[in-house]
Protein backbone atom coordinates (compact mmCIF):
# COMPACT_ATOMS: atom_id res chain seq x y z
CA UNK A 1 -22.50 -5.17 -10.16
CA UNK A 2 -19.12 -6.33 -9.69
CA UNK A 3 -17.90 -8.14 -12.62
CA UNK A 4 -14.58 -10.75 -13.15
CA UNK A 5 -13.08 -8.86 -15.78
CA UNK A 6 -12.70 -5.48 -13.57
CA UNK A 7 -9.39 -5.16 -12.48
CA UNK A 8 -8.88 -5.25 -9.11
CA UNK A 9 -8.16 -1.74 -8.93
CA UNK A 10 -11.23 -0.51 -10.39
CA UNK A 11 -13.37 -2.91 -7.58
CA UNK A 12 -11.40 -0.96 -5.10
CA UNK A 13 -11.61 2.40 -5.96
CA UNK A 14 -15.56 2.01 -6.90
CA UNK A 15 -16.75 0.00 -3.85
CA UNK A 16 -14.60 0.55 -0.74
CA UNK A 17 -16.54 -2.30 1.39
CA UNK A 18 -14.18 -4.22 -1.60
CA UNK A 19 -10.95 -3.85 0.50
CA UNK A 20 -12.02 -5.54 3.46
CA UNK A 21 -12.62 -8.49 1.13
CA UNK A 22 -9.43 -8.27 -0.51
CA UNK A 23 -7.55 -8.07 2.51
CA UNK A 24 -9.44 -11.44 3.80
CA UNK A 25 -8.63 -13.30 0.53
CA UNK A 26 -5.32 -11.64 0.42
CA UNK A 27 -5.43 -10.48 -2.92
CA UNK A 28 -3.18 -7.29 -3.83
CA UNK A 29 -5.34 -4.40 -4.54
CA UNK A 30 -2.48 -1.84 -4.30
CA UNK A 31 0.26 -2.80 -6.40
CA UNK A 32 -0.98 -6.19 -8.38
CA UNK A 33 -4.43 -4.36 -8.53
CA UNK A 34 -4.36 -4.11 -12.50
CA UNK A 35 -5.14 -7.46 -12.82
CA UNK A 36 -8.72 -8.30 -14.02
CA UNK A 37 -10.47 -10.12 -10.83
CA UNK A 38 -10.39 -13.27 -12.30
CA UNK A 39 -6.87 -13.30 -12.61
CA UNK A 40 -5.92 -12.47 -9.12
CA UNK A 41 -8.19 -15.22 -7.70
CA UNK A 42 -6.55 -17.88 -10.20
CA UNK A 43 -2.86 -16.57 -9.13
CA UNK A 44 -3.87 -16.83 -5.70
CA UNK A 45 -5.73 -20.40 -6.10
CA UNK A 46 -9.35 -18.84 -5.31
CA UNK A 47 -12.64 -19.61 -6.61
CA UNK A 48 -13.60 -16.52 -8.11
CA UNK A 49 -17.34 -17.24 -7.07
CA UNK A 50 -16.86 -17.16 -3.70
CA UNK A 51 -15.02 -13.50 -3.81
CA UNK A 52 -17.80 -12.19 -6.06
CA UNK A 53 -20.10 -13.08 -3.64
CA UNK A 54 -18.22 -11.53 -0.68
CA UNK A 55 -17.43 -8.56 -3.07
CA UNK A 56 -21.54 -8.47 -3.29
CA UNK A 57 -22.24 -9.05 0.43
CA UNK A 58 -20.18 -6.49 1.57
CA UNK A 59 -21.57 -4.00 -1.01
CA UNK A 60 -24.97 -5.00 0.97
CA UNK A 61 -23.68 -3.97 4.18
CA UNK A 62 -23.53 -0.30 5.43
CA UNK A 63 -20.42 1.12 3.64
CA UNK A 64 -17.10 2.25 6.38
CA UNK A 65 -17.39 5.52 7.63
CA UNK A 66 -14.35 7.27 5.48
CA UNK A 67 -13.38 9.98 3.48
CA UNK A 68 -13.61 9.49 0.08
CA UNK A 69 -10.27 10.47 -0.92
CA UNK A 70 -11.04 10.93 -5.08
CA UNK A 71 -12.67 13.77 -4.29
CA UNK A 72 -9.83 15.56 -1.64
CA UNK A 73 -7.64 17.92 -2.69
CA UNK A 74 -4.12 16.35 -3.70
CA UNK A 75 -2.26 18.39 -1.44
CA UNK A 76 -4.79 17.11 1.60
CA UNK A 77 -4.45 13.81 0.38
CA UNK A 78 -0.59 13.68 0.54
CA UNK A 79 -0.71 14.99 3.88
CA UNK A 80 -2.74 12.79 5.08
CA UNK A 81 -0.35 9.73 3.65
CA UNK A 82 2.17 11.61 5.52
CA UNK A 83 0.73 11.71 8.89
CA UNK A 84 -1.56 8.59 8.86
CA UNK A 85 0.75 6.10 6.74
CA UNK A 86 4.13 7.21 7.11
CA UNK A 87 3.61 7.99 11.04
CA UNK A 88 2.91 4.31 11.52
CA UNK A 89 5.64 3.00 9.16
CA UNK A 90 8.21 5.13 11.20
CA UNK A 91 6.98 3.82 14.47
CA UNK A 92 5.62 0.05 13.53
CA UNK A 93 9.08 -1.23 11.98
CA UNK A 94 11.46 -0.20 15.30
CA UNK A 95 8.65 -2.19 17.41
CA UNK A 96 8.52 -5.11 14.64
CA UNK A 97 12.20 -5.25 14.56
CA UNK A 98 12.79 -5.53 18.70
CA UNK A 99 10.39 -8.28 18.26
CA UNK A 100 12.15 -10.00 15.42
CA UNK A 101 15.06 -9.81 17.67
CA UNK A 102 13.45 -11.44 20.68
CA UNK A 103 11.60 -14.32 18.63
CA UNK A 104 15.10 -15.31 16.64
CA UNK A 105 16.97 -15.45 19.82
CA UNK A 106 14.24 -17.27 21.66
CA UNK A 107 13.20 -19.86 18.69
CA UNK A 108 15.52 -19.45 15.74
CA UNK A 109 17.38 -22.56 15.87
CA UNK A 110 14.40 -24.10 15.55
CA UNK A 111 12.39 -22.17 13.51
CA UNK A 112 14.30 -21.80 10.61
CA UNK A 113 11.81 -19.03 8.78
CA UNK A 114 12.28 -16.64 11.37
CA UNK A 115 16.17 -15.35 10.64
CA UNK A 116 14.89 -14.78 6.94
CA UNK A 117 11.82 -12.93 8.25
CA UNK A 118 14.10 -10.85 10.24
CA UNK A 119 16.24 -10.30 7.70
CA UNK A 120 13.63 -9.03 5.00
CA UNK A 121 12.18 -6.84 7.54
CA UNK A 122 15.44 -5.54 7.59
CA UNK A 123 15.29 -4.75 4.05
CA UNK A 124 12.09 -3.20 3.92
CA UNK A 125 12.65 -1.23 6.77
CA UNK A 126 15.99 0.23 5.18
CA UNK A 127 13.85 1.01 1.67
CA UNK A 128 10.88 2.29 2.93
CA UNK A 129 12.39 4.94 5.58
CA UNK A 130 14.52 6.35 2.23
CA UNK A 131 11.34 5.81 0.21
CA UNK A 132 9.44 7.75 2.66
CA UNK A 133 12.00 10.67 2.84
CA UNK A 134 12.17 11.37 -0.77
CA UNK A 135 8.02 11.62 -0.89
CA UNK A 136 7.56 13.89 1.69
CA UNK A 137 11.35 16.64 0.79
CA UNK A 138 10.60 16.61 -3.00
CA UNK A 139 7.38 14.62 -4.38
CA UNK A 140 4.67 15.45 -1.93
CA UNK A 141 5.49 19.06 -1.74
CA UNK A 142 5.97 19.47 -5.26
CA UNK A 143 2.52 17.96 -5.53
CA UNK A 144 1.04 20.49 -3.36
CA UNK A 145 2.94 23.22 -5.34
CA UNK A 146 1.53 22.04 -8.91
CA UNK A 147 -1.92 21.77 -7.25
CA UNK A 148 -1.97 25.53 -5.62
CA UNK A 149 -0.21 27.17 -8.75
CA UNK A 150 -3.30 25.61 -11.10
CA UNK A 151 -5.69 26.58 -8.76
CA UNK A 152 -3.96 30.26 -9.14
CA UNK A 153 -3.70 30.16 -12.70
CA UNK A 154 0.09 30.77 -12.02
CA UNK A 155 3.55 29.36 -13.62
CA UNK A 156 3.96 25.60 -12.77
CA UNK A 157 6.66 25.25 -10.02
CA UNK A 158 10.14 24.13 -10.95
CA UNK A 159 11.15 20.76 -9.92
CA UNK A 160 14.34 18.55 -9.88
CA UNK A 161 12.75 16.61 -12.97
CA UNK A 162 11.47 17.36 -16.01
CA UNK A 163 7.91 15.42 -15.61
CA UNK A 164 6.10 14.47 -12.17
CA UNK A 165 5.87 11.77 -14.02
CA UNK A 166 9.52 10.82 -13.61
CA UNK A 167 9.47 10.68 -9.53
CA UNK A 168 6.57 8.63 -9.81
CA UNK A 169 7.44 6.10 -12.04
CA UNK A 170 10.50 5.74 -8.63
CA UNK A 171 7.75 5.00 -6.44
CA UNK A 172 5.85 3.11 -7.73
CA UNK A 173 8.98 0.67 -8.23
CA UNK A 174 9.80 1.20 -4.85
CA UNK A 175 6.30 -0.20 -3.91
CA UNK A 176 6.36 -3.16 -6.19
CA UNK A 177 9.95 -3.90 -4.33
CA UNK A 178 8.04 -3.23 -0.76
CA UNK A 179 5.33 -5.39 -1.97
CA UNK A 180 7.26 -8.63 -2.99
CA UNK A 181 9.32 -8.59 0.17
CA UNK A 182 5.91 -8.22 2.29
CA UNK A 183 4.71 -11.32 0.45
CA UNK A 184 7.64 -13.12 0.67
CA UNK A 185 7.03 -12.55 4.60
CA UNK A 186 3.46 -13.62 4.45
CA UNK A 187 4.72 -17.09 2.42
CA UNK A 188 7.67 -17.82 5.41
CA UNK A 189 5.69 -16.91 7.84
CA UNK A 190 2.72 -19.46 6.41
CA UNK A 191 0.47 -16.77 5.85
CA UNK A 192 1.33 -14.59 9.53
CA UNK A 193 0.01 -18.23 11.46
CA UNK A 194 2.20 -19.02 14.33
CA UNK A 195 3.22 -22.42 15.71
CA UNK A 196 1.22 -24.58 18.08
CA UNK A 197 2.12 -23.52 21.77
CA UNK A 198 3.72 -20.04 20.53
CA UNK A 199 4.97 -17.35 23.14
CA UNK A 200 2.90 -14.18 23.57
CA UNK A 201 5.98 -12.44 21.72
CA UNK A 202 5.90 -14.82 18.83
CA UNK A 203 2.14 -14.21 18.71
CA UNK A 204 2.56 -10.35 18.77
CA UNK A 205 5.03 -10.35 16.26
CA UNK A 206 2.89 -12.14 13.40
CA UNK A 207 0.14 -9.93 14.07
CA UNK A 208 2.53 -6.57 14.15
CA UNK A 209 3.40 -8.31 10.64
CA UNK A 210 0.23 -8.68 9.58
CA UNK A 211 -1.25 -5.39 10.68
CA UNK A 212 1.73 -3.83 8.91
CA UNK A 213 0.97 -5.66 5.37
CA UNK A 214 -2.54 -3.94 5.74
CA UNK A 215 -1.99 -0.67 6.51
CA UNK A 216 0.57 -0.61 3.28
CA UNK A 217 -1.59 -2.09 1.04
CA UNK A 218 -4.33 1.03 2.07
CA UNK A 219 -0.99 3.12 1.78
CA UNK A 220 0.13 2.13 -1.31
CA UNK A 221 -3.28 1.74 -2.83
CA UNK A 222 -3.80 5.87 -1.80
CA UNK A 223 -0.72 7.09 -3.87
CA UNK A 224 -0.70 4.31 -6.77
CA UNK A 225 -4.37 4.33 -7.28
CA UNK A 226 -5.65 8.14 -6.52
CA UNK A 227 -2.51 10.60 -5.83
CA UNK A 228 -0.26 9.55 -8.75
CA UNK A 229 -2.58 9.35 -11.55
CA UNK A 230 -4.34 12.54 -10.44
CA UNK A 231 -1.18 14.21 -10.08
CA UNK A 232 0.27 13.28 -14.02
CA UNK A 233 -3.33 13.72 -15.17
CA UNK A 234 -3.16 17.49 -13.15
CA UNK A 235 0.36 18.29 -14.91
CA UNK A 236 -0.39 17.07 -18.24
CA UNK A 237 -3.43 19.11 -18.60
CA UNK A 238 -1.79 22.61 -17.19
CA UNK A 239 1.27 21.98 -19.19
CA UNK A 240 -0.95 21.74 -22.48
CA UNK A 241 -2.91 25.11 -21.35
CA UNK A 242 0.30 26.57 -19.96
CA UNK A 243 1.86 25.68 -23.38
């Protein structure tokens, strides 16, 4: 039974029917998930009752037809980040952007939000493609390397850093940083609800936002919550035999 003082990311990892909650109450399971329950639902104004109950009706349901990625290999996991996750980043934020540029020309005078939605799109768009880069030419493959060279009983692979450790402590920066400007969106953008008598394009451009914030959180939730630890945890142990 789901309990206030888990922290968010323990809800998530042991019950996945959790997320869908989370992502209705828009509480962060990704990065802010190491906050008991009960403080995520007071940061974010909620009554913690009513998400424990969701949390509890949803565990009722049937569960989501997915893998369960704590028990994939690390090296299948990463890939799939790669070609899931990081396919859609690459192609969502050119289509969010050619929106952002149609709704600020078309209602940015008098909508003052939008230029400062554009313009932290802009931002994230420039962090996350060099974010993305650096996973998947040194971290992800190195990841894979470690994993194989284990599973061989074979010399760990060398790496540009001392400690996998090092590399990830980057990321998961990088993701706190990708986080706060995706939140700052959701606050301008009055939690992704357009105006009264908005334009199909206006419309389509809140939910492109609001898709986007979802699929990171999974994203981000995948690498800071399974991949990461696994991956130190994976090191530290074959360093100590290999030592």
């Amino acid at each position: 039974m789901t309990t206030t003082t888990q922290t968010v990311r323990e809800i998530a990892l042991a019950q996945p029917t959790s997320i869908r909650v989370f992502e209705q109450y828009g509480i962060d399971y990704c990065c802010g998930g190491r906050k008991p329950l009960s403080e995520a639902c007071a940061a974010s104004n909620l009554e913690v009752d009513a998400v424990l109950a969701a949390l509890d009706s949803a565990a009722q349901g049937p569960a989501p037809i997915a893998e369960d990625w704590t028990k994939a290999s690390l090296e299948r996991l990463s890939d799939h980040i790669a070609s899931t996750h990081h396919a859609y980043v690459k192609r969502e934020l050119p289509r969010l952007a050619e929106l952002a540029v149609k709704v600020v020309r078309r209602h940015g005078e008098t909508q003052a939000e939008l230029p400062a939605i554009q313009a932290k799109l802009a931002q994230l768009d420039a962090e996350l493609t060099q974010h993305l880069a650096k996973e998947e030419a040194i971290l992800f493959p190195y990841i894979g390397a470690l994993e194989r060279s284990v599973a061989a009983g074979s010399e760990l692979p060398q790496g540009c850093f001392d400690s996998v450790a090092s590399p990830i402590a980057m990321m998961l920066s990088e993701h706190d940083a990708a986080g706060t400007l995706l939140a700052e969106i959701r606050q301008l953008s009055h939690q992704f609800t357009t105006p009264v008598g908005a334009c199909p394009t206006y419309h389509a451009f809140y939910d492109g936002l609001h898709e986007f914030e979802q699929d990171l959180h999974q994203h981000i939730h995948l690498e800071n919550n399974i991949l990461f630890p696994n991956a130190i945890d994976l090191e530290t142990r074959a360093s100590r035999v290999n030592g």
